[in-house]
N, C-alpha and C. Protein backbone atom coordinates (compact mmCIF):
# COMPACT_ATOMS: atom_id res chain seq x y z
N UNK A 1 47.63 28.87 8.34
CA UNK A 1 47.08 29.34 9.60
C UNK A 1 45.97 28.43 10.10
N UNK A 2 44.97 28.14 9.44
CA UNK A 2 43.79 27.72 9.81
C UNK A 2 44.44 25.77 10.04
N UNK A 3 45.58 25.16 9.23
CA UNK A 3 45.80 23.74 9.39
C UNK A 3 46.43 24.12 11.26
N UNK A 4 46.75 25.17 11.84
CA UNK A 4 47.39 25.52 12.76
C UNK A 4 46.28 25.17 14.12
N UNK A 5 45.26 26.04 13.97
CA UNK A 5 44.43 26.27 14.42
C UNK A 5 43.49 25.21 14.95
N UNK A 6 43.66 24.10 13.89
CA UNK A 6 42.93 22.77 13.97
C UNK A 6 43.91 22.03 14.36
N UNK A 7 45.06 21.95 14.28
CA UNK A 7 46.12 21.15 14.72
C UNK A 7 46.14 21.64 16.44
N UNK A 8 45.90 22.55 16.57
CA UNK A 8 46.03 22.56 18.57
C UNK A 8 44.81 22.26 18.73
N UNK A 9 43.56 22.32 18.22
CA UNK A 9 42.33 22.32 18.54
C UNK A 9 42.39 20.70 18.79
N UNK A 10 42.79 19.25 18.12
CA UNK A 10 42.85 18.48 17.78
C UNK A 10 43.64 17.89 19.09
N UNK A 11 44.88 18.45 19.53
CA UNK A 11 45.70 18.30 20.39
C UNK A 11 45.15 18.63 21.51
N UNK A 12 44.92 19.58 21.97
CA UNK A 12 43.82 20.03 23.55
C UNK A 12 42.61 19.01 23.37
N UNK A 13 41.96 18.88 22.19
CA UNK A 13 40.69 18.23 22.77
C UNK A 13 41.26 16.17 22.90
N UNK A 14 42.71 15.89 22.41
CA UNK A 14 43.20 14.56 22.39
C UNK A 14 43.50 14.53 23.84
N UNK A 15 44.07 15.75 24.35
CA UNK A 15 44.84 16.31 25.71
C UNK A 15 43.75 16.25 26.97
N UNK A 16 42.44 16.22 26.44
CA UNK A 16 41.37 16.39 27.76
C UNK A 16 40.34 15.11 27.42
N UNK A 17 40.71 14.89 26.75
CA UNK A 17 40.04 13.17 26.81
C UNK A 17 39.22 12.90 26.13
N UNK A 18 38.95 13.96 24.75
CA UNK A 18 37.22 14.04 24.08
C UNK A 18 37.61 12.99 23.21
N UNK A 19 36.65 12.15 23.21
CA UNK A 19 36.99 10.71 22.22
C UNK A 19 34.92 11.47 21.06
N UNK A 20 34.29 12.46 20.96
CA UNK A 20 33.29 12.70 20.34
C UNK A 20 33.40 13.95 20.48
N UNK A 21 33.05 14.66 18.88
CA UNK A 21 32.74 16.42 19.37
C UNK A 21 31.82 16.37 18.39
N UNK A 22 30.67 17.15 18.03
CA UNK A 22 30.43 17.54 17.05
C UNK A 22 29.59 19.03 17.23
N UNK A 23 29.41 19.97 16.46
CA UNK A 23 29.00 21.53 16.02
C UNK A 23 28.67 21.82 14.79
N UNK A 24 27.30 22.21 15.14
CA UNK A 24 26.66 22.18 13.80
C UNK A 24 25.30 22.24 13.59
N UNK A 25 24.66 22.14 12.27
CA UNK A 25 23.11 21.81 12.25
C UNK A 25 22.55 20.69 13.21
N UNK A 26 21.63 20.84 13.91
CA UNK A 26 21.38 19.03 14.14
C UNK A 26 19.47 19.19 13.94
N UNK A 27 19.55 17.90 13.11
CA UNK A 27 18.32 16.75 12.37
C UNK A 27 18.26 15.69 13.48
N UNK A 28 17.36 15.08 12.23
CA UNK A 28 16.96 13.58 13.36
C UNK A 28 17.71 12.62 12.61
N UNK A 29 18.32 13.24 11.62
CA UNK A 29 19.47 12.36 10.40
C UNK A 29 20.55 12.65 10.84
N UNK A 30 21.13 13.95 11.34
CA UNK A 30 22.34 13.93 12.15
C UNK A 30 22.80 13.39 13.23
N UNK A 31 21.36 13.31 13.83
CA UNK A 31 21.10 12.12 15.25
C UNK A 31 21.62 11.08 15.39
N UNK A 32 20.68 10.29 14.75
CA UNK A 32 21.03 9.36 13.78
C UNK A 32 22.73 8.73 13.81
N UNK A 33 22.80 9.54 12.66
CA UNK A 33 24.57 9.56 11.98
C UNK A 33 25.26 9.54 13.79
N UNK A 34 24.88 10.51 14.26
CA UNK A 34 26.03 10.72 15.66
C UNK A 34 26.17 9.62 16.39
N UNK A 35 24.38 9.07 16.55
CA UNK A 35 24.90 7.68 17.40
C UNK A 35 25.71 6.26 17.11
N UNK A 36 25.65 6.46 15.81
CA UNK A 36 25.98 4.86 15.22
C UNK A 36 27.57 5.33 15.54
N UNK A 37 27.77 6.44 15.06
CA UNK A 37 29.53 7.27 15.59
C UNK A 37 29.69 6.42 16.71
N UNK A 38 28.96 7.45 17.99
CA UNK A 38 29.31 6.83 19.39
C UNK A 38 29.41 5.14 19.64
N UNK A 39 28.37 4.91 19.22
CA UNK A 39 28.10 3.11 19.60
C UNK A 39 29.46 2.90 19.03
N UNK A 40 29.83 2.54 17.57
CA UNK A 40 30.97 2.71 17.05
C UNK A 40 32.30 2.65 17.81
N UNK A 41 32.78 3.99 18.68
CA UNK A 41 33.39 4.84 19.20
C UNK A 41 33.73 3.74 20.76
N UNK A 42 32.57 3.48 21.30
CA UNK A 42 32.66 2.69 22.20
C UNK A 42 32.48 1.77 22.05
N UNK A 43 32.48 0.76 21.72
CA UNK A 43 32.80 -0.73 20.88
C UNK A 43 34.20 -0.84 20.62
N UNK A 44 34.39 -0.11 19.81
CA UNK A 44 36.55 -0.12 19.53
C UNK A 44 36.87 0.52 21.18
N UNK A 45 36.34 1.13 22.02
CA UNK A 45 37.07 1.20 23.58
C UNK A 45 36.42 -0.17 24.48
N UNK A 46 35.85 -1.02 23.80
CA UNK A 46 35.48 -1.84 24.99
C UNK A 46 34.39 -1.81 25.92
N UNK A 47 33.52 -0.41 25.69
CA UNK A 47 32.56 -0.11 26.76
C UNK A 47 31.42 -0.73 26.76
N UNK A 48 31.03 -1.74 27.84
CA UNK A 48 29.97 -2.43 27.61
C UNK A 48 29.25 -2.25 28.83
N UNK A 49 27.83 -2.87 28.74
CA UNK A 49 27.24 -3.15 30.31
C UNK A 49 26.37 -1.59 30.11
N UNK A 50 26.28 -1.60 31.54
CA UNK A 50 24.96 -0.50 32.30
C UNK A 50 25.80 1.17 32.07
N UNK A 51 27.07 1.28 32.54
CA UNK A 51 27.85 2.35 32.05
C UNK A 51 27.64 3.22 30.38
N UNK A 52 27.59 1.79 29.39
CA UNK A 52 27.61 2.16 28.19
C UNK A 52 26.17 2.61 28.17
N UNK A 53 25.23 1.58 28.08
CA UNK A 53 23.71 2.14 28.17
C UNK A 53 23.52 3.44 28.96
N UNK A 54 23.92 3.71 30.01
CA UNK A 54 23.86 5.16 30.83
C UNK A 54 24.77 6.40 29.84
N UNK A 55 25.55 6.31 29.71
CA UNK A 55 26.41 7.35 28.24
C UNK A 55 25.47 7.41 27.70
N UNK A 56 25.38 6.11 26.50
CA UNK A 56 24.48 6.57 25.49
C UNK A 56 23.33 7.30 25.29
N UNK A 57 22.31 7.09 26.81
CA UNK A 57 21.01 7.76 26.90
C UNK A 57 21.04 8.76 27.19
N UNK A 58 22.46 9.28 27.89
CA UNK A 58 22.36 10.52 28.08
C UNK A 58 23.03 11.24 27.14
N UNK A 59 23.80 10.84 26.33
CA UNK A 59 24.10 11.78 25.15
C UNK A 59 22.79 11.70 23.89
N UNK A 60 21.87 10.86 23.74
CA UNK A 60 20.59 10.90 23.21
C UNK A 60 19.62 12.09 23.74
N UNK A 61 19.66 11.76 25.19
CA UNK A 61 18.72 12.83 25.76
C UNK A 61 19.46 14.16 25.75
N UNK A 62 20.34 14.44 26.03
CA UNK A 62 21.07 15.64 25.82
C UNK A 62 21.06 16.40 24.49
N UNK A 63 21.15 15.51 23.17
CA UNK A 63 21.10 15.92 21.70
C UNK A 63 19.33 16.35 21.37
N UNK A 64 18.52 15.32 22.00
CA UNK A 64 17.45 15.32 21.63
C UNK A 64 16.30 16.53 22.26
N UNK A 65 17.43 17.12 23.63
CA UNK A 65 16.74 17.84 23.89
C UNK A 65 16.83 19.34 23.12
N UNK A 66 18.41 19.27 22.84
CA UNK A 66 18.94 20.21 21.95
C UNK A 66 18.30 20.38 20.41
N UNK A 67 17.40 19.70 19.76
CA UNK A 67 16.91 19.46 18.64
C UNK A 67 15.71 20.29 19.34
N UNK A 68 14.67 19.46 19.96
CA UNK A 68 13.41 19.78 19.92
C UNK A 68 13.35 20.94 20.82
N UNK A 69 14.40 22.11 21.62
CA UNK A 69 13.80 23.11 22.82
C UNK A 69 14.90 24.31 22.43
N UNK A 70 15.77 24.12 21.03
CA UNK A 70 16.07 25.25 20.90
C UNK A 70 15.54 25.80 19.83
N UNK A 71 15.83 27.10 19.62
CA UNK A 71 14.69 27.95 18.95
C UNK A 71 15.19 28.30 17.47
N UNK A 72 15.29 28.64 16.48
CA UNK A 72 16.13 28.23 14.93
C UNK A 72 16.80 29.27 15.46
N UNK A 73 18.09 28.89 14.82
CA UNK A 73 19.33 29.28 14.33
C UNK A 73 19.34 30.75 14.13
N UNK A 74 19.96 31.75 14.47
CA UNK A 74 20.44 33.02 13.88
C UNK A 74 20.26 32.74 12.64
N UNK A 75 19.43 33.92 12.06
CA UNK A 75 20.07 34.03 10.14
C UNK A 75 19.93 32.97 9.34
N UNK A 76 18.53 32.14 10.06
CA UNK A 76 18.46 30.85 9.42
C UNK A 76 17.03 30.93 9.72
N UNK A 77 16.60 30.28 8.12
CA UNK A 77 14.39 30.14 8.56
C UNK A 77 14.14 28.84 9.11
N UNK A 78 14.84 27.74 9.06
CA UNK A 78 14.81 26.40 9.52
C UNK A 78 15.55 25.23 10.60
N UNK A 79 16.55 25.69 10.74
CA UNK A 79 17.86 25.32 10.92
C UNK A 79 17.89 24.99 12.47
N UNK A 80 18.41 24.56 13.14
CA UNK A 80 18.49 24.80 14.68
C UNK A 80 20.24 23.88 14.74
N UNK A 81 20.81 24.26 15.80
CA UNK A 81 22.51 23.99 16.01
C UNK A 81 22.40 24.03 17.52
N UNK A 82 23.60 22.72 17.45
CA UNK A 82 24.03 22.57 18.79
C UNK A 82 25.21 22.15 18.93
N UNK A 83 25.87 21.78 20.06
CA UNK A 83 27.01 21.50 20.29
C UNK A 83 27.26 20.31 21.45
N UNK A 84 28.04 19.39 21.02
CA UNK A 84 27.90 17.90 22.04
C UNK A 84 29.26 17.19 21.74
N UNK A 85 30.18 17.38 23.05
CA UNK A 85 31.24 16.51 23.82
C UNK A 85 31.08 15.09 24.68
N UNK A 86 31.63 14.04 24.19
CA UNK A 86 31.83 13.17 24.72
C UNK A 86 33.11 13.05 25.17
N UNK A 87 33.86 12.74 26.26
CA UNK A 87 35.11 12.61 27.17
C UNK A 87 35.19 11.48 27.61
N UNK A 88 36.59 11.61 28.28
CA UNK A 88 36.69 10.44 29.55
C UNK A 88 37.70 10.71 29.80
N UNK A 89 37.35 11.44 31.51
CA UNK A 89 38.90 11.45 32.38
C UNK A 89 38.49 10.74 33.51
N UNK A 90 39.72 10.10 33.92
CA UNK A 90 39.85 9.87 35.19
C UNK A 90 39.06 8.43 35.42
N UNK A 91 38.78 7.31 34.15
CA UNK A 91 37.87 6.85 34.34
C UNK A 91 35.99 6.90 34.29
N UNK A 92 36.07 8.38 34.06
CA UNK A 92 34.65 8.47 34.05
C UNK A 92 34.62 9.49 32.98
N UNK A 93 33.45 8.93 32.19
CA UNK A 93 32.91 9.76 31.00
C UNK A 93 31.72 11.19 31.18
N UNK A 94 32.02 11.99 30.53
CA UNK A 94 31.54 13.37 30.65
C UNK A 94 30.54 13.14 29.33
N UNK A 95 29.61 13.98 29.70
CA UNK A 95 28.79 14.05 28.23
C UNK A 95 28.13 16.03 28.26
N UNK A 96 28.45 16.80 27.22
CA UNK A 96 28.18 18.04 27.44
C UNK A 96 27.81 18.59 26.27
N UNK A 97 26.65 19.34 26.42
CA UNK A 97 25.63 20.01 25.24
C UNK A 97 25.63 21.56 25.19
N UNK A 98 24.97 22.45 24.16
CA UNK A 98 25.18 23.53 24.36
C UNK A 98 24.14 23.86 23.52
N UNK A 99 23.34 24.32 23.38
CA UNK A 99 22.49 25.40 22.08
C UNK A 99 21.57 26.33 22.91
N UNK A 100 21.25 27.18 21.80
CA UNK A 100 20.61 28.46 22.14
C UNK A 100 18.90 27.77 22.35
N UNK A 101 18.71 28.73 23.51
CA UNK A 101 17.55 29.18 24.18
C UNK A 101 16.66 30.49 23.88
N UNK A 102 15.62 30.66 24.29
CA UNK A 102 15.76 31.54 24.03
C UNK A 102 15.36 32.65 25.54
N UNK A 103 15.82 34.08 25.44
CA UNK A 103 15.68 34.19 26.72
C UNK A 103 14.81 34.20 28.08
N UNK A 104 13.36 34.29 27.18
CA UNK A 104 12.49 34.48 28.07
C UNK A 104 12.10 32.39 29.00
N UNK A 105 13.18 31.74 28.59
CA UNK A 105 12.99 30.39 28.92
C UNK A 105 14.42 30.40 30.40
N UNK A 106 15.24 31.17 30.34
CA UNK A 106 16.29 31.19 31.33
C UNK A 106 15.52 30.41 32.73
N UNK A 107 14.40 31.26 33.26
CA UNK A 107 14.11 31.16 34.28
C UNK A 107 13.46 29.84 34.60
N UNK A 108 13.09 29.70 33.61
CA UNK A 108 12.00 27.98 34.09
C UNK A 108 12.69 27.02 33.43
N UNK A 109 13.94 27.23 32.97
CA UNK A 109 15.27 26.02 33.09
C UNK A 109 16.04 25.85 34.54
N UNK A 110 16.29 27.21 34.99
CA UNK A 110 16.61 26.90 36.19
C UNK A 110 15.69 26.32 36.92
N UNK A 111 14.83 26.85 37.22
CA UNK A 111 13.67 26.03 38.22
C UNK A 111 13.42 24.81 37.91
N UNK A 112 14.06 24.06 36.59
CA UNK A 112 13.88 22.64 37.03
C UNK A 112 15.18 22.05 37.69
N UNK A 113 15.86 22.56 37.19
CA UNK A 113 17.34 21.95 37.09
C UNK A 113 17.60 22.14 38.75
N UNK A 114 17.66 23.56 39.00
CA UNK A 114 18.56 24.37 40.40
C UNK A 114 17.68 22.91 41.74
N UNK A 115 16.41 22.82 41.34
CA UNK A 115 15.68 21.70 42.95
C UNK A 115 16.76 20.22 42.51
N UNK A 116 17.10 19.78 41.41
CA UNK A 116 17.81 18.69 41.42
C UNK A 116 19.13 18.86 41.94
N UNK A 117 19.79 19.75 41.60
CA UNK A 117 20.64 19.85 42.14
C UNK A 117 21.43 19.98 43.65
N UNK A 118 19.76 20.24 44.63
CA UNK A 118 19.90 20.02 45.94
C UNK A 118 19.35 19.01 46.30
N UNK A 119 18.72 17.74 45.85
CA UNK A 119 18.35 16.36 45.75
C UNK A 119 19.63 15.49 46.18
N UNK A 120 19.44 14.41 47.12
CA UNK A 120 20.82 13.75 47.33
C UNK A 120 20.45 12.64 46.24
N UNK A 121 21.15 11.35 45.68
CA UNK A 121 20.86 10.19 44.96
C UNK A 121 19.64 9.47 45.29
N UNK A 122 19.42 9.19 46.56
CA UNK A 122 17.57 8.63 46.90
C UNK A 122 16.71 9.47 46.36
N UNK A 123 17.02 11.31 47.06
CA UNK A 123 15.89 11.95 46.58
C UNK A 123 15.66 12.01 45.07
N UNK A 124 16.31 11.81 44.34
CA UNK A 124 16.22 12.09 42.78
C UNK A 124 15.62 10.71 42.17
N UNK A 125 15.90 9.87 42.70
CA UNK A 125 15.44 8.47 42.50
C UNK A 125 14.04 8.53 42.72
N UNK A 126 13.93 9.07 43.81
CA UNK A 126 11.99 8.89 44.18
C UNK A 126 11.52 9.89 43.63
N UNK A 127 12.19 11.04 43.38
CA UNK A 127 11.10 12.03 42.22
C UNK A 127 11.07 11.77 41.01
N UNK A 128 12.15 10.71 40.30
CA UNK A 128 11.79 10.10 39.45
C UNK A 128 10.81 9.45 38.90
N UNK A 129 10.79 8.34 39.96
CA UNK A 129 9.94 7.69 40.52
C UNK A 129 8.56 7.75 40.08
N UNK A 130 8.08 9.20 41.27
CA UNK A 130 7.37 9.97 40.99
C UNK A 130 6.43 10.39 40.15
N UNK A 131 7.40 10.80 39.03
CA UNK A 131 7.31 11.67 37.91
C UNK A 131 6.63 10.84 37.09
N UNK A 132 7.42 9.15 36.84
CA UNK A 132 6.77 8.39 35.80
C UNK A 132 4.75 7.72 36.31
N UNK A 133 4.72 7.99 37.55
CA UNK A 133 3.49 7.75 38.03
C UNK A 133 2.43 8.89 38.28
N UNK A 134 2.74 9.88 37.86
CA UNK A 134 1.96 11.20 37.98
C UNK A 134 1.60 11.03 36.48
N UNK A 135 -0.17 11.05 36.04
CA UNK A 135 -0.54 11.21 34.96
C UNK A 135 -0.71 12.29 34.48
N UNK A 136 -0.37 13.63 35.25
CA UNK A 136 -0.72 15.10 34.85
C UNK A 136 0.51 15.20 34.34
N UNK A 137 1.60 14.96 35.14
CA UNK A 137 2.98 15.50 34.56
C UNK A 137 3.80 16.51 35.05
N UNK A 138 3.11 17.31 34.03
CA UNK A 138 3.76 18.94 34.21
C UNK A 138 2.60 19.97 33.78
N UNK A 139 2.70 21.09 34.31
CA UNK A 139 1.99 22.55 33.96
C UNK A 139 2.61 23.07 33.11
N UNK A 140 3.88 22.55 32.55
CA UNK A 140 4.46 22.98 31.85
C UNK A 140 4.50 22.48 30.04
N UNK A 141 3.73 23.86 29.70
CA UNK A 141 3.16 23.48 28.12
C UNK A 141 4.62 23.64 26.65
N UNK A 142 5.74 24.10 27.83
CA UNK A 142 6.41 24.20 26.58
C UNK A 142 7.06 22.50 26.06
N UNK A 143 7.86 22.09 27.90
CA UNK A 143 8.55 20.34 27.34
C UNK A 143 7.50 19.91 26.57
N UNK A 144 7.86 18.85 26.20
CA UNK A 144 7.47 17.99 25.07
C UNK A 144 7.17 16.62 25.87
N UNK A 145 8.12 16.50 26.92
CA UNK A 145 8.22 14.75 27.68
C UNK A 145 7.62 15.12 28.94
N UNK A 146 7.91 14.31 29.85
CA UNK A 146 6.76 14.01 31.00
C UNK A 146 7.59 14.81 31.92
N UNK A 147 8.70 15.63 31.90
CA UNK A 147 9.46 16.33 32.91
C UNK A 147 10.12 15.03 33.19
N UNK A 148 10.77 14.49 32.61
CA UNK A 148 11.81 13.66 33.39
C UNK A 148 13.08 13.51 33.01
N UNK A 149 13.66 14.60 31.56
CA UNK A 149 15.07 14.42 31.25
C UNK A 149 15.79 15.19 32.13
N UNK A 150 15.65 16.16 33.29
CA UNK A 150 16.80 16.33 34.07
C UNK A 150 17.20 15.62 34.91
N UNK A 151 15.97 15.05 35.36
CA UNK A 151 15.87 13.80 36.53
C UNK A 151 16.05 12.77 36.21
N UNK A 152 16.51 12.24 34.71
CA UNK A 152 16.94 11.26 33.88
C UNK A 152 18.49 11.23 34.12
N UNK A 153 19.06 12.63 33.60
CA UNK A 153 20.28 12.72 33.73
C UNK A 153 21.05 13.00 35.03
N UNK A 154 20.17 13.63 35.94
CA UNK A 154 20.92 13.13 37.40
C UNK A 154 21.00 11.77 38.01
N UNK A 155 19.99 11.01 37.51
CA UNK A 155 19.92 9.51 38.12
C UNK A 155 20.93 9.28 37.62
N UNK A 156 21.48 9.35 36.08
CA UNK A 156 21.90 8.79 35.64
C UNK A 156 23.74 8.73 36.48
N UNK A 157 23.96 10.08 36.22
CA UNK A 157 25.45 10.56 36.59
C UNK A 157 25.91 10.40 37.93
N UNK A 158 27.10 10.45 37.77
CA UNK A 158 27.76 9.71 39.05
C UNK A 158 28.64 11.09 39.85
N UNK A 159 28.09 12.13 39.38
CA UNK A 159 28.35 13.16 40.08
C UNK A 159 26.99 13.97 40.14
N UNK A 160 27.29 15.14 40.03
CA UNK A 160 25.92 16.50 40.24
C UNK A 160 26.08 16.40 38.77
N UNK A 161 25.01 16.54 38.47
CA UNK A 161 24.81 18.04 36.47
C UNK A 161 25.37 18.82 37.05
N UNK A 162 26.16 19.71 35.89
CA UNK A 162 26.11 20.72 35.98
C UNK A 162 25.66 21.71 34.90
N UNK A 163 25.33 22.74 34.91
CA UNK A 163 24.59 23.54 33.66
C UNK A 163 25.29 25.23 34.05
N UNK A 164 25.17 25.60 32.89
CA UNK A 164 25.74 26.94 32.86
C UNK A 164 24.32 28.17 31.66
N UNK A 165 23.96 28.74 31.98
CA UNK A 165 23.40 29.85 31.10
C UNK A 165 24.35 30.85 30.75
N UNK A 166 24.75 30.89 29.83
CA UNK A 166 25.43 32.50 29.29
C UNK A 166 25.07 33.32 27.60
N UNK A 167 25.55 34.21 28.03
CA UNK A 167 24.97 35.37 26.49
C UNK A 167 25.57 34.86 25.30
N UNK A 168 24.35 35.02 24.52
CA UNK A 168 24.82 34.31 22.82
C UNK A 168 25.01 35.53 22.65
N UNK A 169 26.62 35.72 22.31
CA UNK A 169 26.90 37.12 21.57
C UNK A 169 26.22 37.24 20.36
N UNK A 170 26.30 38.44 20.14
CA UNK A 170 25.48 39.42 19.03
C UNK A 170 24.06 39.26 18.99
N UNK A 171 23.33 38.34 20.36
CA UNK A 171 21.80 38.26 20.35
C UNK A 171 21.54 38.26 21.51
N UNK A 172 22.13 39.30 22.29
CA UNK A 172 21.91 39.40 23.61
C UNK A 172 20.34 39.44 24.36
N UNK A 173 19.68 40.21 23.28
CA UNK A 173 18.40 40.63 23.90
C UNK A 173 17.50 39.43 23.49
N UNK A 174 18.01 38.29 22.70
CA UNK A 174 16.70 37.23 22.41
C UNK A 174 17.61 35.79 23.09
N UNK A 175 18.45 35.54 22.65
CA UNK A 175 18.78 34.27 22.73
C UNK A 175 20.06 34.24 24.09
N UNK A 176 20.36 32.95 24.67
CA UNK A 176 20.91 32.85 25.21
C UNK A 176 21.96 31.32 25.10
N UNK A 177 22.61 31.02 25.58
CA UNK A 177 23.82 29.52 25.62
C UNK A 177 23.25 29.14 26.47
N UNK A 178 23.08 27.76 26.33
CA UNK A 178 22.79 26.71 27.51
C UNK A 178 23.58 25.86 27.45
N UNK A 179 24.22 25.30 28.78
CA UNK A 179 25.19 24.03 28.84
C UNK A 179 24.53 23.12 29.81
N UNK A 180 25.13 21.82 29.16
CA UNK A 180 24.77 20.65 30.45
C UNK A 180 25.55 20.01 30.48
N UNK A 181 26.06 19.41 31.58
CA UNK A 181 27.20 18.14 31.57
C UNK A 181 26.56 17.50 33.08
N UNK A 182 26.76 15.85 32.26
CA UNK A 182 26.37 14.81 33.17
C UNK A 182 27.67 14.13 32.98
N UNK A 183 28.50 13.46 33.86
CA UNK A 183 29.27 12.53 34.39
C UNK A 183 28.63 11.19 34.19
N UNK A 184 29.11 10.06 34.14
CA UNK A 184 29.10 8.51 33.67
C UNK A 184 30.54 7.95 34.42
């Protein structure tokens, strides 16, 4: 049953273009391990230039944000887990993350994310911009960085982010799913 299970799993994700998956604990050793994967991964496809550098930073910033802003693990004293797809359809590479939040953070994820998302390519460029020349930063004591990985990953992508919030079953009342996907 279970060789079954992984055998379509294997096939749909060959079928939608994921050339990277991984689910699981993530370290700064799993980090690590994942990128030399990717670099790896894209080297045997050929991917070189400003494209490859744009992937890579954003599957770095995407993992790294997933390490340091989710909150430990269910049923775990140490632990923290995430989840990260690398693709490519159509010519253009997808990069998509997932780990738990926790809930009382829902709202001031959107409020960074939801203003980029009505930003055209200039405007995101100059609040970038911006951002790296403002020595205050942010009011915001939870990030860790200068407020610039959403506005990192919209510069970066060649479409919109997109992000999704939904309920971490069986922890409805604390934790929540977060998704991101940036285009390349």
């Amino acid at each position: 049953m279970l060789i079954d299970l992984f055998t379509v799993f294997r096939e749909e994700a060959d079928a939608n273009g994921i050339v990277f998956y991984y689910s699981g604990i993530l370290s700064q050793n799993v980090i690590t391990t994942m990128s030399d994967s990717l670099k790896q991964k894209l080297q045997i496809q050929d991917e070189k230039g400003a494209r490859s550098r744009k992937l890579f930073s954003t599957f770095i910033e995407m993992i790294q944000n997933a390490l340091h802003y989710s909150p430990r693990a269910p049923g775990s004293d140490d632990t923290k887990e995430g989840s990260i797809i690398v693709g490519k359809k159509d010519d253009k590479y997808f990069v998509i993350c997932a780990n738990f939040i926790q809930k009382q953070h829902e709202a001031r994820i959107r409020e960074k994310i939801d203003p980029i998302l009505e930003m055209s390519a200039d405007e995101i460029r100059q609040a970038y911009r911006t951002q790296l020349k403002n020595d205050r930063h942010s009011s915001d004591t939870i990030s860790k960085g200068a407020g610039l990985g959403f506005l990192t990953l919209a510069r970066d992508s060649v479409e919109p982010i997109q992000y999704a919030i939904r309920e971490a079953v069986g922890f409805e009342n604390e934790l929540s799913c977060f998704y991101l996907k940036a285009t390349i």
